[in-house]
C-alpha atoms as a PDB file:
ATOM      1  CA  UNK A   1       0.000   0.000   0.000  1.00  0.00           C
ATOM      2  CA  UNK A   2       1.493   3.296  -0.753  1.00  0.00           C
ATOM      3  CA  UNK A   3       2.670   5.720   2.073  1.00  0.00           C
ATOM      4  CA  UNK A   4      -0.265   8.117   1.230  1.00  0.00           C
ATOM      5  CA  UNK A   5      -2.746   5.744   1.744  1.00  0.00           C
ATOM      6  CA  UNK A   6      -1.123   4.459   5.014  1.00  0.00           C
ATOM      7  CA  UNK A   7      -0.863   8.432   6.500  1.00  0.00           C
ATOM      8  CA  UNK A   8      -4.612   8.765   4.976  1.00  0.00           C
ATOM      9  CA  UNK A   9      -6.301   5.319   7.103  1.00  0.00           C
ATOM     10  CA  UNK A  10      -4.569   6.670  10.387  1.00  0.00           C
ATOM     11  CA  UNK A  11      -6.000   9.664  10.289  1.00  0.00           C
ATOM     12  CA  UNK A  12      -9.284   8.584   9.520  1.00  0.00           C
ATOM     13  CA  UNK A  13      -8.941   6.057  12.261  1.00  0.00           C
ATOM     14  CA  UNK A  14      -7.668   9.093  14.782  1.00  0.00           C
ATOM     15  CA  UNK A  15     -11.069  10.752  13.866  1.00  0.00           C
ATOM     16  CA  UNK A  16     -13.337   8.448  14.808  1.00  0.00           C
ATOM     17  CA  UNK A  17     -11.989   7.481  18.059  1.00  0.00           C
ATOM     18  CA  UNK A  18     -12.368  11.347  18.821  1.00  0.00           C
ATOM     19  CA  UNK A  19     -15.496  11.024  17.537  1.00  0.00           C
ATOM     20  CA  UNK A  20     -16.814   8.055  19.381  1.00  0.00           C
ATOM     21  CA  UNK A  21     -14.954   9.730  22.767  1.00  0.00           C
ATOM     22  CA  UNK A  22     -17.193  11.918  22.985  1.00  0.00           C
ATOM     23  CA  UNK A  23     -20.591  11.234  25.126  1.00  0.00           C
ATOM     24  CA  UNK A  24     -23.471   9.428  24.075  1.00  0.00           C
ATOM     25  CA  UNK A  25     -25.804  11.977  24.969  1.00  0.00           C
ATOM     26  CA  UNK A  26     -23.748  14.718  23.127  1.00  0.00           C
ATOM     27  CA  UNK A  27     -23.682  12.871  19.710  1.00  0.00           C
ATOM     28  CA  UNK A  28     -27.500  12.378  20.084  1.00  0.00           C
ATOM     29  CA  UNK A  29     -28.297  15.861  20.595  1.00  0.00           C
ATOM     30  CA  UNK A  30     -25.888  16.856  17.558  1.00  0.00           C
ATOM     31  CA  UNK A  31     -27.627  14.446  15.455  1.00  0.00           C
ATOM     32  CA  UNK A  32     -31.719  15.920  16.796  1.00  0.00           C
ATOM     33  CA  UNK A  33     -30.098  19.615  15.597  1.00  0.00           C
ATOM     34  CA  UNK A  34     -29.169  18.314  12.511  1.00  0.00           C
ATOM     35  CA  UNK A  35     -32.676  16.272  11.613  1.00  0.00           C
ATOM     36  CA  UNK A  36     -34.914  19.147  12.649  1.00  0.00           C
ATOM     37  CA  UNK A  37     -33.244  22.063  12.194  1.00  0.00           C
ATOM     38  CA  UNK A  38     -34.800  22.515   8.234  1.00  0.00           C
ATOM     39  CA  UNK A  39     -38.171  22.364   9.838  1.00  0.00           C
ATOM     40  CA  UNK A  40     -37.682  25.258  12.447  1.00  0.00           C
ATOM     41  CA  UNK A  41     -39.637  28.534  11.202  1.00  0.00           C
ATOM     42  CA  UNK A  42     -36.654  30.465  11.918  1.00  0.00           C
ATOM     43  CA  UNK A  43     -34.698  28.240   9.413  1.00  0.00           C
ATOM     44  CA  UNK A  44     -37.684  28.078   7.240  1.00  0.00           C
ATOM     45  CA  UNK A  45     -38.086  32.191   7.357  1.00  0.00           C
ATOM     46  CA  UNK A  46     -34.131  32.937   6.263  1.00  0.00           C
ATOM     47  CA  UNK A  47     -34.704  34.737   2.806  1.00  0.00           C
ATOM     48  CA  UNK A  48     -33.186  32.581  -0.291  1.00  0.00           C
ATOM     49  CA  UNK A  49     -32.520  35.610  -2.717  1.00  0.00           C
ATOM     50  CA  UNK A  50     -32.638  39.362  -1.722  1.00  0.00           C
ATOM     51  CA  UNK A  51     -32.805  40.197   1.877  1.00  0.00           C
ATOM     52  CA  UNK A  52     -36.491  41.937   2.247  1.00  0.00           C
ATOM     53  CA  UNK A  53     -36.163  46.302   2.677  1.00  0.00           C
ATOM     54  CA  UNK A  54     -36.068  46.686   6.992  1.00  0.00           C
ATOM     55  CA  UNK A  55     -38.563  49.522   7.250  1.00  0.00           C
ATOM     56  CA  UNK A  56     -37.219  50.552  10.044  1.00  0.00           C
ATOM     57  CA  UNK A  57     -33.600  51.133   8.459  1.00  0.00           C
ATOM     58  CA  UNK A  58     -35.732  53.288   5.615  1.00  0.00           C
ATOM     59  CA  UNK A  59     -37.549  55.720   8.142  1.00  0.00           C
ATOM     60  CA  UNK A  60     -34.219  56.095   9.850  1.00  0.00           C
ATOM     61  CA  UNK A  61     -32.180  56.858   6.491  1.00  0.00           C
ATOM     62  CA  UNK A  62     -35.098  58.750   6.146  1.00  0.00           C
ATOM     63  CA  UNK A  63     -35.155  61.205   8.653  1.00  0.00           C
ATOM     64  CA  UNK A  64     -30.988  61.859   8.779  1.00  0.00           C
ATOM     65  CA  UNK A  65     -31.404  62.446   5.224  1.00  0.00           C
ATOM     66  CA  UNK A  66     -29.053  65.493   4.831  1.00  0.00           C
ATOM     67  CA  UNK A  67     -29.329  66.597   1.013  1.00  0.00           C
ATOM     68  CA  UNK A  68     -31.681  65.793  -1.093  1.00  0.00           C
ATOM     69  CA  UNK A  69     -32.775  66.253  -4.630  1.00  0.00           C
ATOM     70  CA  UNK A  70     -35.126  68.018  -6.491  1.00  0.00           C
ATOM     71  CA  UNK A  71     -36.606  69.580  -9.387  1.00  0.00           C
ATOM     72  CA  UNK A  72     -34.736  72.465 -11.001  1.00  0.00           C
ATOM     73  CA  UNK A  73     -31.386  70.885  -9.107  1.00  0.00           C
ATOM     74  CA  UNK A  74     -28.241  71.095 -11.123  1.00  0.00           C
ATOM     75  CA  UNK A  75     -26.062  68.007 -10.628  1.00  0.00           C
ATOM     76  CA  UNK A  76     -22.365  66.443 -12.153  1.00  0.00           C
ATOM     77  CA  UNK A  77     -23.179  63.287 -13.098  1.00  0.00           C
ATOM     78  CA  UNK A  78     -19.696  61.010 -13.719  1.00  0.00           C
ATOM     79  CA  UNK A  79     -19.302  56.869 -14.020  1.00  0.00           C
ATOM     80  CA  UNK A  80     -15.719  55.550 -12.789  1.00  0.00           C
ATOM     81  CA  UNK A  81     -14.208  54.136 -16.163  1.00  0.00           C
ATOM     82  CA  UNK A  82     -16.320  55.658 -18.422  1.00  0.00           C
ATOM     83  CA  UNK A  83     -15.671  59.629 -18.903  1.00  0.00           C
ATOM     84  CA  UNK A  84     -17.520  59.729 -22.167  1.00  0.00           C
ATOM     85  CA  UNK A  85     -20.308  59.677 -19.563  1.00  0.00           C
ATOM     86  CA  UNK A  86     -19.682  62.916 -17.578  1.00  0.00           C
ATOM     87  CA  UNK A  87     -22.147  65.816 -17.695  1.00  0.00           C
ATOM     88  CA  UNK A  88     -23.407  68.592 -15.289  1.00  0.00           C
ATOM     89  CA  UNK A  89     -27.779  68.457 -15.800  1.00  0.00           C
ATOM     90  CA  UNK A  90     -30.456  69.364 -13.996  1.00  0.00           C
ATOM     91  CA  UNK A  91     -32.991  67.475 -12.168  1.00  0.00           C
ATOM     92  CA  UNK A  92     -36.674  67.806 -14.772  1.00  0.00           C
ATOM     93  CA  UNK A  93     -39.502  68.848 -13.169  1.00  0.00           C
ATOM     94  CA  UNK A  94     -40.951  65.457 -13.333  1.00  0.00           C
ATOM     95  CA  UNK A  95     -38.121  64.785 -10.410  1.00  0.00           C
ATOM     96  CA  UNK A  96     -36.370  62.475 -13.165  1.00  0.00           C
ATOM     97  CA  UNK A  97     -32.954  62.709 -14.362  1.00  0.00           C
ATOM     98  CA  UNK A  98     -31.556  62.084 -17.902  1.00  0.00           C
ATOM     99  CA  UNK A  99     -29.290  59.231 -17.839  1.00  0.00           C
ATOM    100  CA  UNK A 100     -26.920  58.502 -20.661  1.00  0.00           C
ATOM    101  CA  UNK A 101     -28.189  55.464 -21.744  1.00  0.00           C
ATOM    102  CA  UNK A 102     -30.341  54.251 -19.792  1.00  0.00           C
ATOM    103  CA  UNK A 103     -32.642  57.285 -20.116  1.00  0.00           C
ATOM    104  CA  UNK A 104     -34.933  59.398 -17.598  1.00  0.00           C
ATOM    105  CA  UNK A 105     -34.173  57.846 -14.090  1.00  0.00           C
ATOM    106  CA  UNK A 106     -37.080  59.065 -11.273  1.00  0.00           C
ATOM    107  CA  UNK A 107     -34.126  60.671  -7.820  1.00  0.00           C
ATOM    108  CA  UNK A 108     -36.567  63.172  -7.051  1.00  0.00           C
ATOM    109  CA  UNK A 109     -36.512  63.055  -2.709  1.00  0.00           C
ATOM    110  CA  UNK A 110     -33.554  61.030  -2.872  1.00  0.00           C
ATOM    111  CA  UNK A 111     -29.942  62.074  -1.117  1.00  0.00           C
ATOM    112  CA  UNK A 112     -26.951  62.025  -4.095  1.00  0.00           C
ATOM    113  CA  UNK A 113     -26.049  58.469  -2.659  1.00  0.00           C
ATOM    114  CA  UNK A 114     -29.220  57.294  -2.803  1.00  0.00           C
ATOM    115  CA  UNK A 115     -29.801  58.429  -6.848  1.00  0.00           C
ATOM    116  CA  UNK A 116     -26.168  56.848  -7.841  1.00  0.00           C
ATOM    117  CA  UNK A 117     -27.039  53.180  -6.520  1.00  0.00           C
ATOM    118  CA  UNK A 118     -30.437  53.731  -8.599  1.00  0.00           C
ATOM    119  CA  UNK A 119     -28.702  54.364 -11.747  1.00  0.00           C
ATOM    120  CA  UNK A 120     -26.266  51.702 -11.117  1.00  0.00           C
ATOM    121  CA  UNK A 121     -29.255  49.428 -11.276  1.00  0.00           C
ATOM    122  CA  UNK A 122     -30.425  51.333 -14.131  1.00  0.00           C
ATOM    123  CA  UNK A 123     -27.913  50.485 -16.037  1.00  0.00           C
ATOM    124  CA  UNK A 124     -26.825  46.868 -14.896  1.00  0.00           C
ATOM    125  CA  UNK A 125     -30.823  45.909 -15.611  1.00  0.00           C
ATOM    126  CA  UNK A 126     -30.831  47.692 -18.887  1.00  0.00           C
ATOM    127  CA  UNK A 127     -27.146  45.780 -20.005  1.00  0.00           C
ATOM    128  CA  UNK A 128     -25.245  48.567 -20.896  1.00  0.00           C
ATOM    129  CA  UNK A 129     -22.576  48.557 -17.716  1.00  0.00           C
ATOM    130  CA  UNK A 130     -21.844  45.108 -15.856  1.00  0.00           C
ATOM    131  CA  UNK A 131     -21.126  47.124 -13.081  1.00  0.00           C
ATOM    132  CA  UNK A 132     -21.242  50.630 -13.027  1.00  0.00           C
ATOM    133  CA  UNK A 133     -19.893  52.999 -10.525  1.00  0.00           C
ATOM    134  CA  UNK A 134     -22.104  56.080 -10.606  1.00  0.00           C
ATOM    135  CA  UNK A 135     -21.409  59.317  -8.502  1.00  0.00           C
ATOM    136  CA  UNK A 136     -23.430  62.366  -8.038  1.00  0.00           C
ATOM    137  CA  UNK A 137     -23.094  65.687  -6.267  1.00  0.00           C
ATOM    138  CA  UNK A 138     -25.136  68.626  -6.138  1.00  0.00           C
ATOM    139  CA  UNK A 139     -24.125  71.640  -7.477  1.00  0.00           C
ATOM    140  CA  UNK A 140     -27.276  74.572  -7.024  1.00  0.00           C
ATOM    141  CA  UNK A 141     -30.235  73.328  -5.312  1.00  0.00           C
ATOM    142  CA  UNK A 142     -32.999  75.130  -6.102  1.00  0.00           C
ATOM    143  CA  UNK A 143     -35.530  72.522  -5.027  1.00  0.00           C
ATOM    144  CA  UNK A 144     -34.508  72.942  -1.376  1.00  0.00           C
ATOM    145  CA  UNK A 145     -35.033  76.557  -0.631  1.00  0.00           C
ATOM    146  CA  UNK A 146     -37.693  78.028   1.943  1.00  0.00           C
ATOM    147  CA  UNK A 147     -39.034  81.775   2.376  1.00  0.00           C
ATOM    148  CA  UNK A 148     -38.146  83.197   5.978  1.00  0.00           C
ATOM    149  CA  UNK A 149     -40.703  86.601   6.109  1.00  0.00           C
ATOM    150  CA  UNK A 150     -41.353  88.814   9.157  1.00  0.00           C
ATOM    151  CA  UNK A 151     -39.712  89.477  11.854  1.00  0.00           C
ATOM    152  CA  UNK A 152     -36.406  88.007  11.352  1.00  0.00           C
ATOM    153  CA  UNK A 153     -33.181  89.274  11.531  1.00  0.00           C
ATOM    154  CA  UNK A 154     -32.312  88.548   8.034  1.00  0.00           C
ATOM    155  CA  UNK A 155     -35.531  87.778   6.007  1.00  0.00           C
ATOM    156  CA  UNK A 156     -34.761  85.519   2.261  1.00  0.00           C
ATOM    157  CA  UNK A 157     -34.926  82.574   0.989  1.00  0.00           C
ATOM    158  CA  UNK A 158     -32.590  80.110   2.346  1.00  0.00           C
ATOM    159  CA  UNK A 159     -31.012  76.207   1.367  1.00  0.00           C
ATOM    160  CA  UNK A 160     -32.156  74.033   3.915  1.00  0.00           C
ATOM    161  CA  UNK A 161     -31.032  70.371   4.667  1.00  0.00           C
ATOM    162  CA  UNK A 162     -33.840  68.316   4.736  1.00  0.00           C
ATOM    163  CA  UNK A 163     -33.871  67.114   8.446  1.00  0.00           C
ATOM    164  CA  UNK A 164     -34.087  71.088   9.655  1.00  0.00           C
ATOM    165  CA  UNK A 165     -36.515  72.379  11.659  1.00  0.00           C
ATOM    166  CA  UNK A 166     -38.294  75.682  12.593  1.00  0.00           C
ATOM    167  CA  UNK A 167     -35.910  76.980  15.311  1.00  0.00           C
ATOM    168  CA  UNK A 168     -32.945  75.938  12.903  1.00  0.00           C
ATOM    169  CA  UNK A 169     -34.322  78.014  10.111  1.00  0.00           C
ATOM    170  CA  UNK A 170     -34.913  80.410  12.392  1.00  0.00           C
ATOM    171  CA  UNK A 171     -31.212  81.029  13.394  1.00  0.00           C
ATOM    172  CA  UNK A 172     -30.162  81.114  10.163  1.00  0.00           C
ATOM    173  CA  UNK A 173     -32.495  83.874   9.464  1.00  0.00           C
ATOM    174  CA  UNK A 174     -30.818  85.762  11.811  1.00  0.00           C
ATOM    175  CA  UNK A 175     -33.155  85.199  14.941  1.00  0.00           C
ATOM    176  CA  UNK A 176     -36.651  86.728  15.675  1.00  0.00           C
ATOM    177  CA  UNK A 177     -36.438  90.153  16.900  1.00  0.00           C
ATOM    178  CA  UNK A 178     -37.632  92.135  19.478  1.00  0.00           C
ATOM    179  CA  UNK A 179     -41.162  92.533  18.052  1.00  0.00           C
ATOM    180  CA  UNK A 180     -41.481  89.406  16.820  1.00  0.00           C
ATOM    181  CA  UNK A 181     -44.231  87.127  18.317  1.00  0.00           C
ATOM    182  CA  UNK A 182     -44.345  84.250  20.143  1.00  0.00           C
ATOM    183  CA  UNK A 183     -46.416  82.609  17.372  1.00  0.00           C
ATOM    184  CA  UNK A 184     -44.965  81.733  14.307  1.00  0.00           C
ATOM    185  CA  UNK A 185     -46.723  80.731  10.700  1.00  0.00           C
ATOM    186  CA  UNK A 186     -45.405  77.578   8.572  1.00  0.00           C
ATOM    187  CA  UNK A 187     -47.185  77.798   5.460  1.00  0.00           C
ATOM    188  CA  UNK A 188     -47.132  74.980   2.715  1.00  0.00           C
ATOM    189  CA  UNK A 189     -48.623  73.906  -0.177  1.00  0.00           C
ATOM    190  CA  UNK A 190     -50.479  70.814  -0.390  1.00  0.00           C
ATOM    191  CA  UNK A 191     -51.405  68.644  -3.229  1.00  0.00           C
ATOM    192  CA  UNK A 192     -53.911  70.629  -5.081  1.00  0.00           C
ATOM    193  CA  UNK A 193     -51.991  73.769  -4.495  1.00  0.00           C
ATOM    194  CA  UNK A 194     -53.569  75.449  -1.733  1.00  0.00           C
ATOM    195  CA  UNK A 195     -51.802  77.038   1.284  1.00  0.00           C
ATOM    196  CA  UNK A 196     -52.478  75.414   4.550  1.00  0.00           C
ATOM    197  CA  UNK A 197     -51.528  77.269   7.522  1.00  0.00           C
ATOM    198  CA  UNK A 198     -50.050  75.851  10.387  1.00  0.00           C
ATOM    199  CA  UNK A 199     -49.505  77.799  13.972  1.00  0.00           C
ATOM    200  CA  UNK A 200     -46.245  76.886  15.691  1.00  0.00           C
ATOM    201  CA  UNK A 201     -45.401  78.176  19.180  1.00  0.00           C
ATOM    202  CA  UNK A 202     -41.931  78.794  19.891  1.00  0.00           C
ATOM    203  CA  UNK A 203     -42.016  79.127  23.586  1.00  0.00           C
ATOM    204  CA  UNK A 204     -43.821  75.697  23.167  1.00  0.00           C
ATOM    205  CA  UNK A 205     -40.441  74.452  20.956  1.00  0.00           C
ATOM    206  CA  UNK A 206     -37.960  76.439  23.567  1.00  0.00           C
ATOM    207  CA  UNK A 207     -39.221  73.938  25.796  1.00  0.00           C
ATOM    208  CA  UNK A 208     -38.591  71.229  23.920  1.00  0.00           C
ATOM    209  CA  UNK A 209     -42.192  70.527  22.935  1.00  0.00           C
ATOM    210  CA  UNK A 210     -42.640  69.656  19.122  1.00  0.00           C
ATOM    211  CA  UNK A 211     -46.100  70.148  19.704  1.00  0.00           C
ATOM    212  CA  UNK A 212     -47.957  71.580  16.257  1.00  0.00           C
ATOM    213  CA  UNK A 213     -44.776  72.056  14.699  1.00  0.00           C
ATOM    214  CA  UNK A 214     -45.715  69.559  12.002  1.00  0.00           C
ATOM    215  CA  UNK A 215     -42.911  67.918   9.714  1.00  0.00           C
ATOM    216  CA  UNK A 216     -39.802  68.832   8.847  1.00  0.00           C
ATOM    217  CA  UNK A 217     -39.052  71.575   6.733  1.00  0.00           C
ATOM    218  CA  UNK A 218     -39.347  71.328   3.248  1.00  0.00           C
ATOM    219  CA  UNK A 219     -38.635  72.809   0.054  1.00  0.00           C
ATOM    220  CA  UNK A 220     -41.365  75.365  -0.747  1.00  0.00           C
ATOM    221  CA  UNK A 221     -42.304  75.934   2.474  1.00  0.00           C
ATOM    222  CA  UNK A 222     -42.324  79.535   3.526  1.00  0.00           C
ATOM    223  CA  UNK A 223     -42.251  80.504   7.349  1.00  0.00           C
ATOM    224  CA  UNK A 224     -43.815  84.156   8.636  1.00  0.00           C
ATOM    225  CA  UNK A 225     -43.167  85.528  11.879  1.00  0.00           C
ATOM    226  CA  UNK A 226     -45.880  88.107  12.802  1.00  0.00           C
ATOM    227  CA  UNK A 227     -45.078  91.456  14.804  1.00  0.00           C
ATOM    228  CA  UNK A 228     -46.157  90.685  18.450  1.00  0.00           C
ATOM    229  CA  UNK A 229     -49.728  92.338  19.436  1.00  0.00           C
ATOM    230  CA  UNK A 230     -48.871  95.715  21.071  1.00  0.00           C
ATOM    231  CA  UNK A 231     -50.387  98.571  23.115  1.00  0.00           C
ATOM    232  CA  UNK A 232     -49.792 102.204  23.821  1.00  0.00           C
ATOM    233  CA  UNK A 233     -49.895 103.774  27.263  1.00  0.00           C
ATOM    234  CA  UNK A 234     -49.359 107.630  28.084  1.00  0.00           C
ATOM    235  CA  UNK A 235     -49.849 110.046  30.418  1.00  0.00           C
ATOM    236  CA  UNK A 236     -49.156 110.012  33.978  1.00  0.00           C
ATOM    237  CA  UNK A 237     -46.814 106.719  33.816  1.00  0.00           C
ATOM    238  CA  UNK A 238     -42.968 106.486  34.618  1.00  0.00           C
ATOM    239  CA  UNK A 239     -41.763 105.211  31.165  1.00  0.00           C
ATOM    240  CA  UNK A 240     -44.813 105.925  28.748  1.00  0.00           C
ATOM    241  CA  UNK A 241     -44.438 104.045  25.204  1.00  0.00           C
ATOM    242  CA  UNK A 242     -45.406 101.094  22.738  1.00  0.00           C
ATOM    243  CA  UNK A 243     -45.430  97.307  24.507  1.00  0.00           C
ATOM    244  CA  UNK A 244     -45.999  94.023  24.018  1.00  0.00           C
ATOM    245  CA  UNK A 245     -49.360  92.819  24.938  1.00  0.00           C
ATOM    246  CA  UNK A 246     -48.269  89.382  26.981  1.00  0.00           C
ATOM    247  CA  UNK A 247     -51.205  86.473  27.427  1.00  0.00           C
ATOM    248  CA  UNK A 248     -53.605  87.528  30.149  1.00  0.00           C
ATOM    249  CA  UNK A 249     -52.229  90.923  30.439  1.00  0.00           C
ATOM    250  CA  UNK A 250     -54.240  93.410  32.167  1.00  0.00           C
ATOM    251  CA  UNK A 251     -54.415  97.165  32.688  1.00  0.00           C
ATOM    252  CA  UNK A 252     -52.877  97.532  35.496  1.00  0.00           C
ATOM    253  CA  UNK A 253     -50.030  94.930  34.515  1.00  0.00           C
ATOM    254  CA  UNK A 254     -49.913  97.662  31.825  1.00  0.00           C
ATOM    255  CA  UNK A 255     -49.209 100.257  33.853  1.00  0.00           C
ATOM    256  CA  UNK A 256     -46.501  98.201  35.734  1.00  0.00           C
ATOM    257  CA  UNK A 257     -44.889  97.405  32.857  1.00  0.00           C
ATOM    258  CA  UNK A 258     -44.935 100.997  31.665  1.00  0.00           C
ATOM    259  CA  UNK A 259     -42.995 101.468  35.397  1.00  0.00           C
ATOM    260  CA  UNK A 260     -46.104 102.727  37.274  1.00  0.00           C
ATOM    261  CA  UNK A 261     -47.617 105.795  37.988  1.00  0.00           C
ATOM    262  CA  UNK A 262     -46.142 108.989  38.653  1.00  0.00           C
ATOM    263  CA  UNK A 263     -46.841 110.824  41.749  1.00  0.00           C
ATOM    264  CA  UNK A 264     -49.649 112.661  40.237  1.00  0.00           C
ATOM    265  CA  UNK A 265     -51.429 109.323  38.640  1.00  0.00           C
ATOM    266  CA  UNK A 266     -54.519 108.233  38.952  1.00  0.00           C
ATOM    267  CA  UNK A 267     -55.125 104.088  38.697  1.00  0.00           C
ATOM    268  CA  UNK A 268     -58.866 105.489  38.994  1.00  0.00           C
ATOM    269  CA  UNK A 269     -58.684 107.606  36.194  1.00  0.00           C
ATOM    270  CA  UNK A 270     -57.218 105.590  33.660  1.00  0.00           C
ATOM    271  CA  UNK A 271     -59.345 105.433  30.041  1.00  0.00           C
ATOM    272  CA  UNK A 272     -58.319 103.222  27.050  1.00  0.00           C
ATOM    273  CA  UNK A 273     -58.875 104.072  23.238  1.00  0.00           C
ATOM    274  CA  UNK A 274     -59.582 100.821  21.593  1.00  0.00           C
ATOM    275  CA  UNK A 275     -60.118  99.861  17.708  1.00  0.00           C
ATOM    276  CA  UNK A 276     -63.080  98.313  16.561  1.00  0.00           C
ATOM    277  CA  UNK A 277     -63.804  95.455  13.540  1.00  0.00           C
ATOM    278  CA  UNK A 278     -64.756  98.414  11.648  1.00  0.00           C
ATOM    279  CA  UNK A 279     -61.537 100.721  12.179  1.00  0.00           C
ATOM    280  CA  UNK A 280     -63.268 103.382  14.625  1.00  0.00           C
ATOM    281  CA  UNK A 281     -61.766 104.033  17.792  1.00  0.00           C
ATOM    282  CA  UNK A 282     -64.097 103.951  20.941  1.00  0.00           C
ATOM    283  CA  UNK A 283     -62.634 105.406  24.204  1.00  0.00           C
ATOM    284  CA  UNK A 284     -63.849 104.376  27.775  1.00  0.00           C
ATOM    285  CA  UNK A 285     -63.050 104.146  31.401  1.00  0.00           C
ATOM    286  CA  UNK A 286     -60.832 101.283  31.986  1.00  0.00           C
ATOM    287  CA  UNK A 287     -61.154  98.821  35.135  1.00  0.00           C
ATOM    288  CA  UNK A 288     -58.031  97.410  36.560  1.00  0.00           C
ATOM    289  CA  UNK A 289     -58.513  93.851  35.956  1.00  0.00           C
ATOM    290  CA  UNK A 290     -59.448  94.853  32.197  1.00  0.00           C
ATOM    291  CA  UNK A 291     -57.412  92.286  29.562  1.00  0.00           C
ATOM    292  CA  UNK A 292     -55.252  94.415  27.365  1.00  0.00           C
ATOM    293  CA  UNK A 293     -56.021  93.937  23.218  1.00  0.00           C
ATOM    294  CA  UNK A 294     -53.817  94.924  20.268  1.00  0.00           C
ATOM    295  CA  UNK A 295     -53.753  98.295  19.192  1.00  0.00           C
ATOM    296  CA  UNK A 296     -55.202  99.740  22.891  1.00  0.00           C
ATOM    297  CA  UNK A 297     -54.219 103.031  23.809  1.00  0.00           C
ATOM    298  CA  UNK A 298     -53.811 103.621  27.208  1.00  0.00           C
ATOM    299  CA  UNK A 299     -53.910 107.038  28.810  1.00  0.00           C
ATOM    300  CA  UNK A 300     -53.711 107.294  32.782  1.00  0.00           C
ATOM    301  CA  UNK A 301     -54.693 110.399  34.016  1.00  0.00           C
ATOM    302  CA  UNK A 302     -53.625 112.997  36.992  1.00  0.00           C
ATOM    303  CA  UNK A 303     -55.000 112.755  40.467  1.00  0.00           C
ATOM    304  CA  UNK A 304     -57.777 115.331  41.065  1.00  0.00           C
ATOM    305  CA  UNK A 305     -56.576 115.497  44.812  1.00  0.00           C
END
C-alpha cells in the first residue's frame, strides 16, 4: 500500500476514536439539531434571494437624510471608467434625471447616494454597464429653498437640509427680533396647491415641545413671523411708550410694565382708546382687571386730589 494511503487510514482512524470519545448523549443531541433544524420557522423564514427592505432602516435613512434632490437641481453626473459619460444636468420637473443610456431615471426626494445606486441598477438591468460605478453631487439646489418673512433678523430665501426644523431656520435667518411674536406661521402647499396654515409656538419648541410644529421643513415651504400684538400707554406713567401685549395681560399689569404711575397718577382715572372690527376708535373708562387687546391706547390720568 502506498505511504499516502497508510498516512490517509490513520487519520481517519484518529477521527473516529475522537469522535466516538465523545458522550453518548452529546452525539445524540448533535444528530436531533441536525434532523430538525430545516423544519424550524426560523430556518424556514431565512430569505433565499434578496434580503427583504427593513422599514425601520428606511424611516431612519429617512429622517438623517441630509441633502436631497429636487426639481430644477443642477447636478455632475460622472461613471468611474467611463468619462464619455460625464455631464453637469439638472434634475426635470418630473423629479427624473436624464441618464446617458439608460434614459430618464425618477431621484426626485432622494440624497446624491441614494440616486447613484439607482442608476447603477439602471444600467446593470438595462445591459449597458456590468457594473457601473455612478457618482453624483449637487451643485445649485434650487428645489430645497424656503421663504423666511417677518420678523427676522435677516428675512430671504434660504437652502435648507432636509432634516431642519423651525428653530434651525430660524437662526439662520438671523433670529426673531424684538417685536417678533411668540407665534410663528409655517405655510405649505399641499397637493392641489392650496396654502395650509399651520400655527407653531416657539415658547412651546424652547421647551422642547414639538407640539404643532408639524414635519420637517421642506422645500417650498415659507415661514412668517408676525409682529407681536402691542399697546400704547401715556400720560401720567414712569416710562410711557409702545409694549408688548403678553397672554392675560391686564391694565394695570400695563401700567406696571410701563414702570407705574407717577406721583400725580390716577389708577382710577385711567381710560383706554380701543379699535373696533370696523376701524373706529371707541374710548372708555378702563377697570383694573381689564385684559389688554392689540392696538389699545392707554392714557392714565392725573389725580384730582
Amino acid at each position: 500500500m502506498p505511504r499516502e494511503l497508510v498516512d490517509l487510514d490513520m487519520r481517519l482512524g484518529e477521527l473516529r476514536l475522537i469522535v466516538w470519545s465523545i458522550p453518548h448523549c452529546v452525539r445524540t443531541l448533535a444528530l436531533a439539531l441536525v434532523v430538525l433544524l430545516p423544519c424550524c420557522p426560523w430556518a424556514a423564514a431565512a430569505p433565499s434571494g434578496d434580503i427583504p427592505a427593513n422599514t425601520a432602516a428606511e424611516a431612519l435613512a429617512e429622517s438623517h437624510r441630509l441633502v436631497q434632490l429636487g426639481a430644477g437641481d443642477s447636478v455632475t453626473f460622472s461613471v468611474f471608467g467611463q468619462p464619455d459619460m460625464t455631464t453637469t444636468t439638472f434634475v426635470g420637473d418630473d423629479g427624473t434625471l436624464a441618464v446617458p443610456l439608460a434614459g430618464p431615471v425618477q431621484v426626485a426626494g432622494l440624497s446624491p447616494a441614494e440616486a447613484s445606486q439607482r442608476i447603477e441598477k439602471a444600467l446593470r438591468d438595462g445591459k449597458f454597464l456590468v457594473d457601473p460605478h455612478v457618482t453624483i453631487s449637487a451643485i445649485v439646489s434650487r428645489s430645497q429653498r424656503v421663504s423666511v418673512l417677518g420678523e427676522v433678523g435677516h428675512p430671504g430665501r434660504f437652502v435648507i437640509e432636509s432634516n431642519i426644523d423651525i428653530l434651525d431656520l430660524l437662526a439662520e435667518a438671523g433670529g426673531v427680533t424684538d417685536n417678533a411674536s411668540d407665534v410663528v406661521y409655517l405655510l405649505r402647499p399641499d397637493k392641489e396647491g392650496n396654502v395650509v396654515r399651520t400655527e407653531i409656538s416657539l415658547k412651546a419648541m424652547a421647551k422642547g415641545s414639538r407640539a404643532g410644529s408639524g414635519q420637517a421643513i421642506k422645500g417650498g415651504d415659507s415661514i412668517y413671523v408676525p409682529r407681536a400684538e402691542q399697546f400704547y400707554i401715556y400720560g401720567e406713567v414712569t416710562a410711557p411708550g409702545k409694549f408688548r401685549v403678553e397672554p392675560g395681560m391686564t391694565v394695570v399689569q400695563a401700567i406696571a410694565r410701563a414702570g407705574g404711575l407717577t406721583p400725580r397718577g390716577s389708577q382710577r382715572r385711567v381710560e383706554i382708546k380701543r379699535l373696533q372690527s370696523d376701524g373706529s376708535y371707541t374710548t372708555s373708562s378702563a377697570k383694573l382687571d381689564e385684559p389688554v387687546r392689540s392696538d389699545d391706547v392707554i392714557r392714565v390720568k392725573e389725580s384730582i386730589f
